[in-house]
PDB file of N, CA and C in Angstrom:
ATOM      1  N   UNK A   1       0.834  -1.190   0.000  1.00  0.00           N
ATOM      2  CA  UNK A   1       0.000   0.000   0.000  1.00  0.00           C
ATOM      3  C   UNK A   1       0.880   1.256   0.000  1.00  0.00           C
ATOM      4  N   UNK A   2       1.529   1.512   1.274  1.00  0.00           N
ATOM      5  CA  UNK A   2       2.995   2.067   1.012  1.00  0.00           C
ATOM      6  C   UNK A   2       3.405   2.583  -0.405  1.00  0.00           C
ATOM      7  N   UNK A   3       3.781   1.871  -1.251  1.00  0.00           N
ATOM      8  CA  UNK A   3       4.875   1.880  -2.501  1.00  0.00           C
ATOM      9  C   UNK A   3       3.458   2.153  -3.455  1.00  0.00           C
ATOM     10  N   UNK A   4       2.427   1.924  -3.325  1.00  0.00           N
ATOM     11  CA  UNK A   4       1.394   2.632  -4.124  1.00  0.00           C
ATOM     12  C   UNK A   4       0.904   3.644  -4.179  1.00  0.00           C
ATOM     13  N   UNK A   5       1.051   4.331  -2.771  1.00  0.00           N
ATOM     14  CA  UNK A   5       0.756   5.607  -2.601  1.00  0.00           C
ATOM     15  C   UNK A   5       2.365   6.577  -2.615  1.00  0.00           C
ATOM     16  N   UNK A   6       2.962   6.104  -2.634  1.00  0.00           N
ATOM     17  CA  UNK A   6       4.309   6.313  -3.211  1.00  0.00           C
ATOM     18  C   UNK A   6       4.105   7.112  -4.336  1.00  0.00           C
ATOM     19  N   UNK A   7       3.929   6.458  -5.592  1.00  0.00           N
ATOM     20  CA  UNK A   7       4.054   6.616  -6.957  1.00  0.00           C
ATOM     21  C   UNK A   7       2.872   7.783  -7.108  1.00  0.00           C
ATOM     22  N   UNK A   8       2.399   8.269  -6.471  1.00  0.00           N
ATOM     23  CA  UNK A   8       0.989   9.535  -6.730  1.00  0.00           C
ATOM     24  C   UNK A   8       1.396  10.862  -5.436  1.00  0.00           C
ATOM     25  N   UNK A   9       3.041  10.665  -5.077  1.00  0.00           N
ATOM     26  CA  UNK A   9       3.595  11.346  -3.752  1.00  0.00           C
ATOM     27  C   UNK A   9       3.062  12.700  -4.249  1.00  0.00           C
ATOM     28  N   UNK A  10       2.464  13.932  -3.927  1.00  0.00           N
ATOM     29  CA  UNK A  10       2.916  15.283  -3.779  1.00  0.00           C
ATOM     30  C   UNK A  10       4.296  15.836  -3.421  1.00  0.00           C
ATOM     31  N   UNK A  11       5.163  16.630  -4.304  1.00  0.00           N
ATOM     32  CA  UNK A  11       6.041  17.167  -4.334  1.00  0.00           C
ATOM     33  C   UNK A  11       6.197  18.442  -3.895  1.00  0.00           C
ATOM     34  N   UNK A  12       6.644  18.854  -2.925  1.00  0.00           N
ATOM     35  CA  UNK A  12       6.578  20.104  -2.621  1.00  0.00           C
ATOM     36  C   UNK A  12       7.878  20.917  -3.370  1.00  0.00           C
ATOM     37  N   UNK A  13       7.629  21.850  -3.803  1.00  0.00           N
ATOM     38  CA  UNK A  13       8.527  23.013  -4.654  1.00  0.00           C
ATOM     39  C   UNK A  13       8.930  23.410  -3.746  1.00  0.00           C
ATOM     40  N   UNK A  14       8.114  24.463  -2.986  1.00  0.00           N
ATOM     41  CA  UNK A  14       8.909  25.927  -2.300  1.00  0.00           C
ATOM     42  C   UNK A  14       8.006  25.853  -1.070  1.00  0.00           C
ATOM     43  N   UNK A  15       7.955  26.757  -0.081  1.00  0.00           N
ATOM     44  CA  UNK A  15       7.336  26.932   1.340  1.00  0.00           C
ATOM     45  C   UNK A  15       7.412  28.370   1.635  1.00  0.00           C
ATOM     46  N   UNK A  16       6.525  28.982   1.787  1.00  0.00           N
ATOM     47  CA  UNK A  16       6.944  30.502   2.505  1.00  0.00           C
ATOM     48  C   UNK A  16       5.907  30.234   3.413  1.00  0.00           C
ATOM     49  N   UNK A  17       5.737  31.647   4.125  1.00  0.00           N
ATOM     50  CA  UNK A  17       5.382  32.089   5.113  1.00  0.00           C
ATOM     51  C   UNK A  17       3.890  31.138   5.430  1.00  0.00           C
ATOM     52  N   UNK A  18       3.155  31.916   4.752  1.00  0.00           N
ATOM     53  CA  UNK A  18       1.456  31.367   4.436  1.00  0.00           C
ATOM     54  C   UNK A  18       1.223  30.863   3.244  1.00  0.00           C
ATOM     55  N   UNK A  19       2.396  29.691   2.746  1.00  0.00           N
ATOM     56  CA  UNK A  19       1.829  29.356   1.153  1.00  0.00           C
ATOM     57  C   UNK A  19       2.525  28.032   0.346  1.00  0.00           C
ATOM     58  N   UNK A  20       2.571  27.231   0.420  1.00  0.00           N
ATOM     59  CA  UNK A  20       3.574  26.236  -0.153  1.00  0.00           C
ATOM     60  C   UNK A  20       3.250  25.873  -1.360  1.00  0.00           C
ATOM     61  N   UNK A  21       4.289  25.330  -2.346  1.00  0.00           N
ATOM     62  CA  UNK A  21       3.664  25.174  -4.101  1.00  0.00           C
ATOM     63  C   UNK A  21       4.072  23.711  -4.485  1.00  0.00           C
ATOM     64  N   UNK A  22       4.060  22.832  -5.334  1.00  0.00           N
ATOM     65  CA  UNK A  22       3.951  21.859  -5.436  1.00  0.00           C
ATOM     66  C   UNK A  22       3.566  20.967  -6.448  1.00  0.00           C
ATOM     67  N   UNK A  23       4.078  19.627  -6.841  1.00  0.00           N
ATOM     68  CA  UNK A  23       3.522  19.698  -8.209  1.00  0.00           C
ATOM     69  C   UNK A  23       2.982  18.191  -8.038  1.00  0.00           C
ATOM     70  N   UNK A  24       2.308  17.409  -8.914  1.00  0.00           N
ATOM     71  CA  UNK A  24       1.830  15.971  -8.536  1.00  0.00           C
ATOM     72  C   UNK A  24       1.203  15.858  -9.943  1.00  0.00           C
ATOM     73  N   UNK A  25       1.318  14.153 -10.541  1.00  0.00           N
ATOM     74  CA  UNK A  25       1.229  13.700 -11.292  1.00  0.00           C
ATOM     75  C   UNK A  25      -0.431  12.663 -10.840  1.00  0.00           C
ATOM     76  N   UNK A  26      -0.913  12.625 -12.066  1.00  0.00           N
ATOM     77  CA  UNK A  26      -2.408  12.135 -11.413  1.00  0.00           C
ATOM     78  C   UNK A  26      -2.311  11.172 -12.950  1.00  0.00           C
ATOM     79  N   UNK A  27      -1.898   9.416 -12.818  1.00  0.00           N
ATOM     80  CA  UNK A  27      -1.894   8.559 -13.742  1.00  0.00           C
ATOM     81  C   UNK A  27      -3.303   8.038 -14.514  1.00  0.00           C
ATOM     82  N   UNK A  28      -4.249   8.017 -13.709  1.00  0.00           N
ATOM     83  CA  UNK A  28      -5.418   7.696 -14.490  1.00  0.00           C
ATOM     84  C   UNK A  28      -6.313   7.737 -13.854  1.00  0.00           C
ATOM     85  N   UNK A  29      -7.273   8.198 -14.714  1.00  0.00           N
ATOM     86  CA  UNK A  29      -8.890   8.268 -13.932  1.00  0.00           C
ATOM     87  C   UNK A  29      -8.991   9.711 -13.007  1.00  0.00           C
ATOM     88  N   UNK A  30      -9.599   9.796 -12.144  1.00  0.00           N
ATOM     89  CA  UNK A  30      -9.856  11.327 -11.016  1.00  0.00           C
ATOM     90  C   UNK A  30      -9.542  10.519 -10.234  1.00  0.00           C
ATOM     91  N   UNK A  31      -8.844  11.407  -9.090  1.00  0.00           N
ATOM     92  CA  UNK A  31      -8.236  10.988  -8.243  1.00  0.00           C
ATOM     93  C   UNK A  31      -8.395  12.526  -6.840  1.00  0.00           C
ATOM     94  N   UNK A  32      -8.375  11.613  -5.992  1.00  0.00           N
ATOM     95  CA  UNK A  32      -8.633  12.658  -4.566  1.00  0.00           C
ATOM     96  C   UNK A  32      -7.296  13.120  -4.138  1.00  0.00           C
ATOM     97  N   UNK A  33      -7.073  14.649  -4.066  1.00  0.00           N
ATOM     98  CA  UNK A  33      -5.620  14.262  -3.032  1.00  0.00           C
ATOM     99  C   UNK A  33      -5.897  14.613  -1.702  1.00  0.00           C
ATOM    100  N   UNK A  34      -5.264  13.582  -0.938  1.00  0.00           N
ATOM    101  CA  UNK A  34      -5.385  14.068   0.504  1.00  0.00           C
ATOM    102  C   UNK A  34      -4.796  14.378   1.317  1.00  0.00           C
ATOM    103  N   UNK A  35      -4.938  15.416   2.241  1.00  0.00           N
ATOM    104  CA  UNK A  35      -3.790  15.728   2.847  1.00  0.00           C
ATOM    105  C   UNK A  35      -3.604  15.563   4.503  1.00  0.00           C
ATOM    106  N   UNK A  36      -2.563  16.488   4.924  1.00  0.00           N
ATOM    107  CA  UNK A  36      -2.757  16.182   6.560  1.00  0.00           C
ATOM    108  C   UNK A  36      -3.121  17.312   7.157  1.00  0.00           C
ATOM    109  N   UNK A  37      -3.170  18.236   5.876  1.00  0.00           N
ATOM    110  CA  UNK A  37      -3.591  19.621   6.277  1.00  0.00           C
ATOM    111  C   UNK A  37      -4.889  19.659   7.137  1.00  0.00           C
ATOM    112  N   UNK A  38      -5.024  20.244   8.417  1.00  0.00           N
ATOM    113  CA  UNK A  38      -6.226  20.086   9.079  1.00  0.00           C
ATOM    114  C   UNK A  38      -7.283  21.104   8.795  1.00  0.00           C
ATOM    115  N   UNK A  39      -8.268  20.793   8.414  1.00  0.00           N
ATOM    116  CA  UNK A  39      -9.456  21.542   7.276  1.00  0.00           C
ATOM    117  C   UNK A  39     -10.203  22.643   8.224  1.00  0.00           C
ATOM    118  N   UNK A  40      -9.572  23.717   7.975  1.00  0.00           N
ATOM    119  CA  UNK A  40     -10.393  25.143   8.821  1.00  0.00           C
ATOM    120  C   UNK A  40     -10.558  26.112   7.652  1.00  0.00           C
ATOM    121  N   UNK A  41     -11.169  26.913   7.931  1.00  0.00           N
ATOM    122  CA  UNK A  41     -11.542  28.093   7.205  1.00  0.00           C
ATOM    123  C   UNK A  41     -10.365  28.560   6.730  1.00  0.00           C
ATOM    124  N   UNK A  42      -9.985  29.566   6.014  1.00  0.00           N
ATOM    125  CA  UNK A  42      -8.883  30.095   5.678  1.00  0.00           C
ATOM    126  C   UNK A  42      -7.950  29.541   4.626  1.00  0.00           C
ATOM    127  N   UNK A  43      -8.216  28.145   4.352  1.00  0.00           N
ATOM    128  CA  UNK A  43      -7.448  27.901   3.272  1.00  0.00           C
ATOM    129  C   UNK A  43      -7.876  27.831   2.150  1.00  0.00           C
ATOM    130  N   UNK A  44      -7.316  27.974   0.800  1.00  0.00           N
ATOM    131  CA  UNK A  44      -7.762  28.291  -0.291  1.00  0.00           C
ATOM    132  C   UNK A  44      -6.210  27.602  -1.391  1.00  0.00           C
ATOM    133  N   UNK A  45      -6.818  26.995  -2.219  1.00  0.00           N
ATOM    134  CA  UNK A  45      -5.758  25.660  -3.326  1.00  0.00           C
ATOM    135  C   UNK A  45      -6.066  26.370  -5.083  1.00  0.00           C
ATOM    136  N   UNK A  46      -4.872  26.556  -5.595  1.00  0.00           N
ATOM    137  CA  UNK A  46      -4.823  26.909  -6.820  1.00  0.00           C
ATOM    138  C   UNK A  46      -4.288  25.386  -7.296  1.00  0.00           C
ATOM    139  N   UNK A  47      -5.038  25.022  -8.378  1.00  0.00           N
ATOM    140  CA  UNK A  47      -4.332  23.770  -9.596  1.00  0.00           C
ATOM    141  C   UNK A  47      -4.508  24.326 -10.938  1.00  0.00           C
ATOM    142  N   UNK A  48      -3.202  24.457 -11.285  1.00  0.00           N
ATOM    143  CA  UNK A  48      -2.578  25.046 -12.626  1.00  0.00           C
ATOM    144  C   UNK A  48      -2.820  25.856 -12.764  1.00  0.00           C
ATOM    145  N   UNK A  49      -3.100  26.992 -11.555  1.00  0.00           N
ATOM    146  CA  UNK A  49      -3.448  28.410 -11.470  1.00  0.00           C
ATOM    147  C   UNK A  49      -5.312  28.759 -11.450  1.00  0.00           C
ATOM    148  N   UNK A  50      -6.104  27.724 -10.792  1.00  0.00           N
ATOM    149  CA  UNK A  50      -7.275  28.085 -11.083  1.00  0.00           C
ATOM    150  C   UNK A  50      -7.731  27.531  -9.675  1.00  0.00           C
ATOM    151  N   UNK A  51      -8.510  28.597  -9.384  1.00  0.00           N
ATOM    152  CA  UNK A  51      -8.688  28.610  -7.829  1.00  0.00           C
ATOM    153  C   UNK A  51      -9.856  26.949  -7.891  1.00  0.00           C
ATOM    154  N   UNK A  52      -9.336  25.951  -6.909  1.00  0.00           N
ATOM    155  CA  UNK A  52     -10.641  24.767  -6.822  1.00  0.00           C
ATOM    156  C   UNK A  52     -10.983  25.058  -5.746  1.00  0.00           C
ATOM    157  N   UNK A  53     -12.123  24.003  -5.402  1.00  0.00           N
ATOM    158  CA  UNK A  53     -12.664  23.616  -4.058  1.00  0.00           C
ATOM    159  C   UNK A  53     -11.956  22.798  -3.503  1.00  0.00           C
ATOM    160  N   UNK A  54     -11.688  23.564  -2.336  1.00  0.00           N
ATOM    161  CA  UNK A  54     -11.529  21.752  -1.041  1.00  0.00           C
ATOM    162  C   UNK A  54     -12.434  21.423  -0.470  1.00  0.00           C
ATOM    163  N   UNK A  55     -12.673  20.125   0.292  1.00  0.00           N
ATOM    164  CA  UNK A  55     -13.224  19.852   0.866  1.00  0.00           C
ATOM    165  C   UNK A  55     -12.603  19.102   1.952  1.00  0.00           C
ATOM    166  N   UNK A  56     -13.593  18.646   2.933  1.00  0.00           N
ATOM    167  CA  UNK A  56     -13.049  18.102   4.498  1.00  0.00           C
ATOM    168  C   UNK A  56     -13.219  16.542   3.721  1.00  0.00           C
ATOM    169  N   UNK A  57     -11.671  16.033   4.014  1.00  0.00           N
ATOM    170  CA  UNK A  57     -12.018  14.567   4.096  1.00  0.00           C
ATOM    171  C   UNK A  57     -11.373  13.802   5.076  1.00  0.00           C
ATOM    172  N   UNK A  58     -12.073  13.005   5.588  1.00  0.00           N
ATOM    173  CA  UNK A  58     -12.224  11.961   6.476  1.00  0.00           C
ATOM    174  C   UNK A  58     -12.885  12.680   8.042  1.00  0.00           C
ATOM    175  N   UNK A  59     -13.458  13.721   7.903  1.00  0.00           N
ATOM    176  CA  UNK A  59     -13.865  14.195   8.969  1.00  0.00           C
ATOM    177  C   UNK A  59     -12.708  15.154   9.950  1.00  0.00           C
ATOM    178  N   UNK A  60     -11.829  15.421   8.661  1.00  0.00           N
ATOM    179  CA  UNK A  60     -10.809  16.449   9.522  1.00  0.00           C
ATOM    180  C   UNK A  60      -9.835  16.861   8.530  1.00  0.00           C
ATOM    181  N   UNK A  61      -9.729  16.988   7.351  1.00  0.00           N
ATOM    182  CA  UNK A  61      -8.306  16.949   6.276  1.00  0.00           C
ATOM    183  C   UNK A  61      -8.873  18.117   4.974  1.00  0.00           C
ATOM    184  N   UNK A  62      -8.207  18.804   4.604  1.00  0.00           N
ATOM    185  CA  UNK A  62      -8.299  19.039   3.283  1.00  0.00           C
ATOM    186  C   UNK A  62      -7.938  18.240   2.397  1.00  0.00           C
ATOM    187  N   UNK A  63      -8.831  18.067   1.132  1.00  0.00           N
ATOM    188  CA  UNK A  63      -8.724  17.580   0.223  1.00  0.00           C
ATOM    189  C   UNK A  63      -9.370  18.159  -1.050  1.00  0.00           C
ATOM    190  N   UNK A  64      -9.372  17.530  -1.991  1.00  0.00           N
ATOM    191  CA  UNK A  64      -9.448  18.019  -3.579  1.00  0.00           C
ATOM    192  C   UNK A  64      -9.272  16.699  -4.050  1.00  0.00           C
ATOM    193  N   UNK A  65     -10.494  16.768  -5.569  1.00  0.00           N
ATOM    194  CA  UNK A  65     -10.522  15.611  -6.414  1.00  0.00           C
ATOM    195  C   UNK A  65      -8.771  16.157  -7.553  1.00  0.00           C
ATOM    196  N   UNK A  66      -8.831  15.406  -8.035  1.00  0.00           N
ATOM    197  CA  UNK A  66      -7.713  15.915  -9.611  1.00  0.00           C
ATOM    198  C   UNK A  66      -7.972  15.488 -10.467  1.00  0.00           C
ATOM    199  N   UNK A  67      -7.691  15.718 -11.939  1.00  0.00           N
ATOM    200  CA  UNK A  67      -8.123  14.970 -13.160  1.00  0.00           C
ATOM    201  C   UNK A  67      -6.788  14.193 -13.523  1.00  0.00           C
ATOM    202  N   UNK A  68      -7.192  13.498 -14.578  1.00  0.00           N
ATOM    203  CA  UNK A  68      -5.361  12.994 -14.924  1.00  0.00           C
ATOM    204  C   UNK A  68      -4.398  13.761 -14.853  1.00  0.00           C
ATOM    205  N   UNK A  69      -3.238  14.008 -15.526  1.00  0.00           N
ATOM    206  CA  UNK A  69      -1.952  14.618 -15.795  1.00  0.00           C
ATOM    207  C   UNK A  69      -1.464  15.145 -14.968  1.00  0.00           C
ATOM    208  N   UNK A  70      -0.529  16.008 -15.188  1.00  0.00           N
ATOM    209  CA  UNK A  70       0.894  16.777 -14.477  1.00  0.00           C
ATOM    210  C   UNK A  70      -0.193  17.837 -13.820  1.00  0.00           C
ATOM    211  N   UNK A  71      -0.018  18.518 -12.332  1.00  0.00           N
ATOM    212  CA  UNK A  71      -1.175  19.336 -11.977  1.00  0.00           C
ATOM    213  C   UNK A  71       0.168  20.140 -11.265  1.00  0.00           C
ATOM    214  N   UNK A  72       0.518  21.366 -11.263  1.00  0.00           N
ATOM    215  CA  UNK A  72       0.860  22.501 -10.121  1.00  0.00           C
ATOM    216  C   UNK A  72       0.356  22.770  -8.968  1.00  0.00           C
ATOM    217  N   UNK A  73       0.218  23.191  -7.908  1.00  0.00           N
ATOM    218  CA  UNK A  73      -0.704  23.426  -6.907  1.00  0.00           C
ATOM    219  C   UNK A  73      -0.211  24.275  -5.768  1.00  0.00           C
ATOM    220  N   UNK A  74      -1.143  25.222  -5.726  1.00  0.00           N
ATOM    221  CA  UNK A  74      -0.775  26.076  -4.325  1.00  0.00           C
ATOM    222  C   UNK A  74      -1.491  25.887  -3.900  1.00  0.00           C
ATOM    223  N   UNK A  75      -1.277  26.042  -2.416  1.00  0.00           N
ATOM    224  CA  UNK A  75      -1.807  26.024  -0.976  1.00  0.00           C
ATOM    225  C   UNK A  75      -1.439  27.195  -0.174  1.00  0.00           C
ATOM    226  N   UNK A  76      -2.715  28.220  -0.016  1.00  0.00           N
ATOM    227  CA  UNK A  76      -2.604  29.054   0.945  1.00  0.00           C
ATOM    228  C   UNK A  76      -3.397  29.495   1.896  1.00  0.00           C
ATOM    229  N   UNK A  77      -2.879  29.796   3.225  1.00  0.00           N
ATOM    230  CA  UNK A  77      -3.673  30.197   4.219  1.00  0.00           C
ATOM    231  C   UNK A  77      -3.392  31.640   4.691  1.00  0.00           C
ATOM    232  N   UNK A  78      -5.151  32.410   4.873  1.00  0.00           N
ATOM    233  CA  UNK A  78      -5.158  33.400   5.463  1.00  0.00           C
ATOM    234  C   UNK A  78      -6.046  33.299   6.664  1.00  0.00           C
ATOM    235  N   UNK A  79      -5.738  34.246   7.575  1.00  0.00           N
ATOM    236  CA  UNK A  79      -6.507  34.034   9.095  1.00  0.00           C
ATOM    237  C   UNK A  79      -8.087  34.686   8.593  1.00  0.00           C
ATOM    238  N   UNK A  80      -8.649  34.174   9.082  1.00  0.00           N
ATOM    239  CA  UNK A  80     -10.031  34.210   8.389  1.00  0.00           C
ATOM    240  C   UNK A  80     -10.851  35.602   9.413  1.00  0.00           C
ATOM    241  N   UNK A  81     -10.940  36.094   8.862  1.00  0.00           N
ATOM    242  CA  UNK A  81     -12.123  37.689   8.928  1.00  0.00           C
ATOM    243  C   UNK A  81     -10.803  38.342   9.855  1.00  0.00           C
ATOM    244  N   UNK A  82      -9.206  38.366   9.651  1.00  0.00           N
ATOM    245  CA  UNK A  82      -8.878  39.261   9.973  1.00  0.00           C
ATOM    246  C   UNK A  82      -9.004  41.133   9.229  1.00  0.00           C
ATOM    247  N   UNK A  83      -9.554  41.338   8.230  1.00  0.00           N
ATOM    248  CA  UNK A  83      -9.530  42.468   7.809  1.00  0.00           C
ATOM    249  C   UNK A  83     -11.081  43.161   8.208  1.00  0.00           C
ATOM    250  N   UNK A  84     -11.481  41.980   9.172  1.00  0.00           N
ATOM    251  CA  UNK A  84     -12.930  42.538   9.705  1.00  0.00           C
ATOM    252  C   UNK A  84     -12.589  43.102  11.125  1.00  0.00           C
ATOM    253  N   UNK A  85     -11.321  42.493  11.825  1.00  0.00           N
ATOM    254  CA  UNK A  85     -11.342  42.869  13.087  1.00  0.00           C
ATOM    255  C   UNK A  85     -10.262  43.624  13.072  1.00  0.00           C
ATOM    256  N   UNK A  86      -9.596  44.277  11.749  1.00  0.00           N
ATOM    257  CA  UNK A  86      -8.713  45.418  11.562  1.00  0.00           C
ATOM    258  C   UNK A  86      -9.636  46.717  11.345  1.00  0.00           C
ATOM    259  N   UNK A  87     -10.770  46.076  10.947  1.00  0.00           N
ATOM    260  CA  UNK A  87     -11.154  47.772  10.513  1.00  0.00           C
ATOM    261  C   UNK A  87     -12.591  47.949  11.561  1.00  0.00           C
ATOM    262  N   UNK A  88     -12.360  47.524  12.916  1.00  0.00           N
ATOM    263  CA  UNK A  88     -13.264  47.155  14.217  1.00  0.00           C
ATOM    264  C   UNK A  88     -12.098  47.942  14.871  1.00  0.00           C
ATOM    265  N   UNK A  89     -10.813  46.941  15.056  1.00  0.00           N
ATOM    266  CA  UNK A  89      -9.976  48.244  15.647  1.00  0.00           C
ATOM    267  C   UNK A  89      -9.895  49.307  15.644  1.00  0.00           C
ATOM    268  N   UNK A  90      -9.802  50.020  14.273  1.00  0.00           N
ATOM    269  CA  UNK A  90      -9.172  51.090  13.609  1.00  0.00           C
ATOM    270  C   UNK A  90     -10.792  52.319  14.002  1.00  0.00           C
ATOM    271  N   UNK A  91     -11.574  51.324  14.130  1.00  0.00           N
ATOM    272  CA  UNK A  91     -12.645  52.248  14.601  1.00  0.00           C
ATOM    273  C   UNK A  91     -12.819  52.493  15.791  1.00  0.00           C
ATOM    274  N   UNK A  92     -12.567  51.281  16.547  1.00  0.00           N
ATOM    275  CA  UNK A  92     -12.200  51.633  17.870  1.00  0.00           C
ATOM    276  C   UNK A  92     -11.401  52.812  18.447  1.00  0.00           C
ATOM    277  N   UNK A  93     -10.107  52.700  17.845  1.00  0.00           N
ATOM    278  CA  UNK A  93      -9.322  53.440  18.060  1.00  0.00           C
ATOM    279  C   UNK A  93      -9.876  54.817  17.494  1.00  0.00           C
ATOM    280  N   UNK A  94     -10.476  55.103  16.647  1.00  0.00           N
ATOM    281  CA  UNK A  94     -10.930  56.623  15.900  1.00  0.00           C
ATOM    282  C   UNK A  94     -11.731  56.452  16.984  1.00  0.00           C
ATOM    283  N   UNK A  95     -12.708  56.305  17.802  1.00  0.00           N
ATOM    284  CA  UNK A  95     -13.627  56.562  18.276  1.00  0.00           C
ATOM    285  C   UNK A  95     -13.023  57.142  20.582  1.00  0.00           C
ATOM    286  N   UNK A  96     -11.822  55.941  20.507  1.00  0.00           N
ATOM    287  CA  UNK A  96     -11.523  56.584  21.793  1.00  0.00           C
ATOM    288  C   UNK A  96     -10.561  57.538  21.398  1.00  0.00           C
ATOM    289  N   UNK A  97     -10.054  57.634  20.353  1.00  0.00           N
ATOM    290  CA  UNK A  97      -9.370  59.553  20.384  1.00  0.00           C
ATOM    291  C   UNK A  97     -10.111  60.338  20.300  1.00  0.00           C
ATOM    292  N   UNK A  98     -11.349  60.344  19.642  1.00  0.00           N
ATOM    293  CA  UNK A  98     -12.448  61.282  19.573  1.00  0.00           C
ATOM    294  C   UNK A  98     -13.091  61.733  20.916  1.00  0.00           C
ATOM    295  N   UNK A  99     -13.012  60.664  21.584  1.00  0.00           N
ATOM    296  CA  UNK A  99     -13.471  60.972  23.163  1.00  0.00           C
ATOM    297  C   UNK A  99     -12.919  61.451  24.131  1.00  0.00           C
ATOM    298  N   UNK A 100     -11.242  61.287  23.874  1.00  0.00           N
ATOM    299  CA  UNK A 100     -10.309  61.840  24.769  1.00  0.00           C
ATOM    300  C   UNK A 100     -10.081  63.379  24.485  1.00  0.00           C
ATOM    301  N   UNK A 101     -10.433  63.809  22.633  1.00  0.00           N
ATOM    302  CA  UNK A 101     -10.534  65.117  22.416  1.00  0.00           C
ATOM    303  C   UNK A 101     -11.535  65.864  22.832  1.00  0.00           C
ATOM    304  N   UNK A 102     -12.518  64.912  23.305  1.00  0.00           N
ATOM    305  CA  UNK A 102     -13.990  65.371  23.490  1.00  0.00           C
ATOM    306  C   UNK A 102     -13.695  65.982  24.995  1.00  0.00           C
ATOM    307  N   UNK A 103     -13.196  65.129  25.391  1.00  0.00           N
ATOM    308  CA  UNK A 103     -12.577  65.590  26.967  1.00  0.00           C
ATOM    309  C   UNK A 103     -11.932  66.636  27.474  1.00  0.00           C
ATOM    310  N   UNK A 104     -10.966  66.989  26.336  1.00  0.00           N
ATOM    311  CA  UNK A 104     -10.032  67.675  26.380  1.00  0.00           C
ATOM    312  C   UNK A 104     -11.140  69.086  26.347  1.00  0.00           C
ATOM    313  N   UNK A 105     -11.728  69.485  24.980  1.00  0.00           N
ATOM    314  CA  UNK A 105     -12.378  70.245  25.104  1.00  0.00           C
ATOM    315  C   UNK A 105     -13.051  70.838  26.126  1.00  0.00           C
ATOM    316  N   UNK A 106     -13.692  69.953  26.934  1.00  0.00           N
ATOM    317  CA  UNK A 106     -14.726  69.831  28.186  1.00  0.00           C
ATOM    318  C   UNK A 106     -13.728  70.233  29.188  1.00  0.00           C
ATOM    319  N   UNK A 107     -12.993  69.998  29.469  1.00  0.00           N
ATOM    320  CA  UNK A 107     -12.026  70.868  29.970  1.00  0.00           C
ATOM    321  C   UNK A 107     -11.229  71.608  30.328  1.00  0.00           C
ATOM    322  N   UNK A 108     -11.058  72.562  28.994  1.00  0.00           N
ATOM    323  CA  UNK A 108     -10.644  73.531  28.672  1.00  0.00           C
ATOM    324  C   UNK A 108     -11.941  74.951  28.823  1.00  0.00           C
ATOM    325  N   UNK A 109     -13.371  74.935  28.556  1.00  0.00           N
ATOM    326  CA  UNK A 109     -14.628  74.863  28.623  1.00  0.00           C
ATOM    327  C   UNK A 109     -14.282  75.479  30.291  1.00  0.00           C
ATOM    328  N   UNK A 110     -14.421  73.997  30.813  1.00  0.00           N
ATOM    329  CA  UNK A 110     -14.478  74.669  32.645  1.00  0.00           C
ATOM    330  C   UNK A 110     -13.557  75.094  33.043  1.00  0.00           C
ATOM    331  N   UNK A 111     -12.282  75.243  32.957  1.00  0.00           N
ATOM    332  CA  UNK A 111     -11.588  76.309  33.041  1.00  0.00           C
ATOM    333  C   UNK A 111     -11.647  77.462  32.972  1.00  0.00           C
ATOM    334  N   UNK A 112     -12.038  77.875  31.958  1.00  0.00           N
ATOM    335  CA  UNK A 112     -12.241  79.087  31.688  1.00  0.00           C
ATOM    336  C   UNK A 112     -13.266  80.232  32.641  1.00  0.00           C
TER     337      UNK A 112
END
């Protein structure tokens, strides 16, 4: 079983930060690849440059079907709804300087 799943190995090219590339040969018929990647939100798979679907397989894995031939493949992960809780901050933050100016005012006010 070993030496069969051998011959259909994924090759990894390169690795950066949030992204690894890779190439794999698919001999006949459609074929699933599976990985050990653990299946959360945030990841997203290019083959031969065209964004596919993954899906959860075995109840915890990313995976993807393939068609025959030579396939490329990226794999990348982004943290999922961080540009929702950047621009939650960023309001946050506009909103307690606004209040500390608000203050400031109010106190300049009774002074006087």
């Amino acid at each position: 079983m070993f030496d069969k799943l051998k011959k259909n190995e994924f090759q990894v090219d390169s690795i950066n930060k949030n992204r690894f590339d890779g190439h794999l040969t698919v001999r006949k018929n459609t074929q699933e690849l599976i990985t050990t990647i653990p299946y959360e939100p945030g990841w997203t798979v290019q083959v031969d440059g065209t964004n596919k679907k993954i899906k959860k397989v075995m109840g915890a894995f990313v995976g993807m079907e393939l068609t025959p031939g030579e396939h490329k493949i990226t794999f990348s992960y982004h943290v999922p709804l961080i540009r929702i809780g950047l621009v939650i901050s960023i309001i946050g933050l506009c909103c307690l300087y606004g209040l500390a100016k608000i203050n400031d005012i109010q106190k300049i006010k009774r002074n006087k």
